[in-house]
C-alpha atoms as a PDB file:
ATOM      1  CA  UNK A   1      18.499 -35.658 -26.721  1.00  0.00           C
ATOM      2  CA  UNK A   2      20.355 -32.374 -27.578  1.00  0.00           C
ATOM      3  CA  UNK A   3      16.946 -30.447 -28.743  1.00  0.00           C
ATOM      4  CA  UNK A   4      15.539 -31.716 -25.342  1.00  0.00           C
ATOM      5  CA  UNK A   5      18.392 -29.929 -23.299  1.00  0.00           C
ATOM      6  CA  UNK A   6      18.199 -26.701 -25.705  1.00  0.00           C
ATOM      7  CA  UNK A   7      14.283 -26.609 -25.105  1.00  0.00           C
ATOM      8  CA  UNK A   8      14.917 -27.092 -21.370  1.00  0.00           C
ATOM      9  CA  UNK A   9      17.144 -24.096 -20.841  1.00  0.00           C
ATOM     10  CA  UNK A  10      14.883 -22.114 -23.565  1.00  0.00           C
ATOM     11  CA  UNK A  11      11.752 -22.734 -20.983  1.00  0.00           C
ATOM     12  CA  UNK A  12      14.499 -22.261 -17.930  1.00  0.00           C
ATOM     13  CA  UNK A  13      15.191 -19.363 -19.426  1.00  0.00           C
ATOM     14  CA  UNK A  14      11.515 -18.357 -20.278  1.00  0.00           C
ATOM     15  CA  UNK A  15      10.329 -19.193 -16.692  1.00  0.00           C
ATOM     16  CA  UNK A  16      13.334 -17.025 -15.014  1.00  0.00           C
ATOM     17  CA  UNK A  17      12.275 -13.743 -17.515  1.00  0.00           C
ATOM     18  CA  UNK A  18       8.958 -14.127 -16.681  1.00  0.00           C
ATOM     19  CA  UNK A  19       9.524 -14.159 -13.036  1.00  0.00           C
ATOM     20  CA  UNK A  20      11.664 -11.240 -13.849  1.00  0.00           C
ATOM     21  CA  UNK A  21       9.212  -9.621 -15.221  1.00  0.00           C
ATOM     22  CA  UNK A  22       6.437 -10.203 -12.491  1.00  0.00           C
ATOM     23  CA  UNK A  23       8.970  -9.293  -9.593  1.00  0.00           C
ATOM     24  CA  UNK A  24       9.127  -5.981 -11.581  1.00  0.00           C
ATOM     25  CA  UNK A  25       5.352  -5.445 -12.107  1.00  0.00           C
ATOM     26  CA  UNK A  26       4.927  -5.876  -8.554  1.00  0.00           C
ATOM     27  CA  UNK A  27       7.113  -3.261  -7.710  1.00  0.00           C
ATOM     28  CA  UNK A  28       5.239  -0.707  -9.938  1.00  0.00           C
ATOM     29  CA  UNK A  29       2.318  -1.211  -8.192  1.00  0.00           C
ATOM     30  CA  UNK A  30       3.856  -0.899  -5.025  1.00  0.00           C
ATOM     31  CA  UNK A  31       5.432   2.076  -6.069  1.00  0.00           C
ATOM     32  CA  UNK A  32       1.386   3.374  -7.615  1.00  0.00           C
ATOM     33  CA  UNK A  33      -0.058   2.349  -4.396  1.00  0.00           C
ATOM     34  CA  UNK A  34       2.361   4.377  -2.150  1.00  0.00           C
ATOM     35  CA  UNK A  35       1.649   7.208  -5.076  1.00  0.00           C
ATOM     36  CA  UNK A  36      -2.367   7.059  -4.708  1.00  0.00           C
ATOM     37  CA  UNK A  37      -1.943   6.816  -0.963  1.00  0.00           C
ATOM     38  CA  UNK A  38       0.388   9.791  -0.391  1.00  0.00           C
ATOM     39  CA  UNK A  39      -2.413  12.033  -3.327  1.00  0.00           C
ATOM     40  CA  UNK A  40      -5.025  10.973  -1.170  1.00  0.00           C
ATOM     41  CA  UNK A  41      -3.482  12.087   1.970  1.00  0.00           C
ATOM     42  CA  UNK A  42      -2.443  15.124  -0.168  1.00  0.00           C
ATOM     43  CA  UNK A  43      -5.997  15.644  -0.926  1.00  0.00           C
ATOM     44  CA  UNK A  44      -7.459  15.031   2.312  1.00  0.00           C
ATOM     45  CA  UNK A  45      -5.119  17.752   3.214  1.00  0.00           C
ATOM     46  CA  UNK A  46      -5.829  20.210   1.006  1.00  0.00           C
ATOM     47  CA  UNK A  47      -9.904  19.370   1.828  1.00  0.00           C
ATOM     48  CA  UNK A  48      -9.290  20.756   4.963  1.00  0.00           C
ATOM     49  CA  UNK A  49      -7.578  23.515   4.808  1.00  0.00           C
ATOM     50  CA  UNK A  50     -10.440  25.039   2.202  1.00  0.00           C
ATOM     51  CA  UNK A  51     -13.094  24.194   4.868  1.00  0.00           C
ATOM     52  CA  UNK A  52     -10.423  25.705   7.295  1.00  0.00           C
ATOM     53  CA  UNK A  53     -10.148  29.255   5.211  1.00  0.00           C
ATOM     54  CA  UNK A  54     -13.928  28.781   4.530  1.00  0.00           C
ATOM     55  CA  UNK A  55     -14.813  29.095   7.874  1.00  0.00           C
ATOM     56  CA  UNK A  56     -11.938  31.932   8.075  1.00  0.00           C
ATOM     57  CA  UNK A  57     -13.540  33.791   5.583  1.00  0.00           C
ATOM     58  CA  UNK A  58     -17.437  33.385   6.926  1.00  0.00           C
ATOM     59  CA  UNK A  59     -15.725  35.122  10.542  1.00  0.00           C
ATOM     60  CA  UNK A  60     -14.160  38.279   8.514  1.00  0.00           C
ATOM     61  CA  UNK A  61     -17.123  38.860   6.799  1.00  0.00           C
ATOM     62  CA  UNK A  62     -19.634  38.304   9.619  1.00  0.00           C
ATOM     63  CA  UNK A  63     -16.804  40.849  11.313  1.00  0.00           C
ATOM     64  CA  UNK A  64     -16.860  43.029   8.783  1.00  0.00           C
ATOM     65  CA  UNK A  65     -21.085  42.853   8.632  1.00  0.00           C
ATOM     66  CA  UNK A  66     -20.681  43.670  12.052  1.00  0.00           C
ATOM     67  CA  UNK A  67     -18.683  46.973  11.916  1.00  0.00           C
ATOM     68  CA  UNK A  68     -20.269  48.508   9.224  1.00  0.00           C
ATOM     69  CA  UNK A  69     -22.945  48.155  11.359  1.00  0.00           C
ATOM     70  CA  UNK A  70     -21.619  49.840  14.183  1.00  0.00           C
ATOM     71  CA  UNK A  71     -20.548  52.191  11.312  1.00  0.00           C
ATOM     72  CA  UNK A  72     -24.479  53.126  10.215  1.00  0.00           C
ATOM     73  CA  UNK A  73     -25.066  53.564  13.448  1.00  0.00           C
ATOM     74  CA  UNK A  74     -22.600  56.045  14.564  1.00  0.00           C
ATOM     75  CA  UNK A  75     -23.243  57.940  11.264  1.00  0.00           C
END
């Protein structure tokens, strides 16, 4: 009867680490979701400011196309 009690708290005490252990798995992924989702939004970001100085830099140059045109034509 005693090695019955001492193999129920061993599995009691099994069970609890193992939901211990889950509780704490769950919380790292949590924690790599909220990671991936704030990279991504990072990303997304970042995407569009390049098409942003992209389109910047297509303006100065068609600018600057433009005055040295005015330029060969003055000169």
């Amino acid at each position: 009867m005693d090695l019955l009690k001492q193999l129920e708290a061993k599995v009691q005490a099994l069970v609890q680490q193992r939901n211990q252990l889950k509780d704490e798995l769950d919380a790292l992924r949590a924690a790599g979701d909220q990671e991936l989702q704030s990279l991504r939004a990072r990303l997304e970001e970042a995407q569009a400011e390049r098409t942003a100085l992209q389109k910047e830099r297509e303006a100065v140059k068609d600018q600057v196309a433009a005055i040295l045109r005015s330029l060969e034509a003055l000169g």
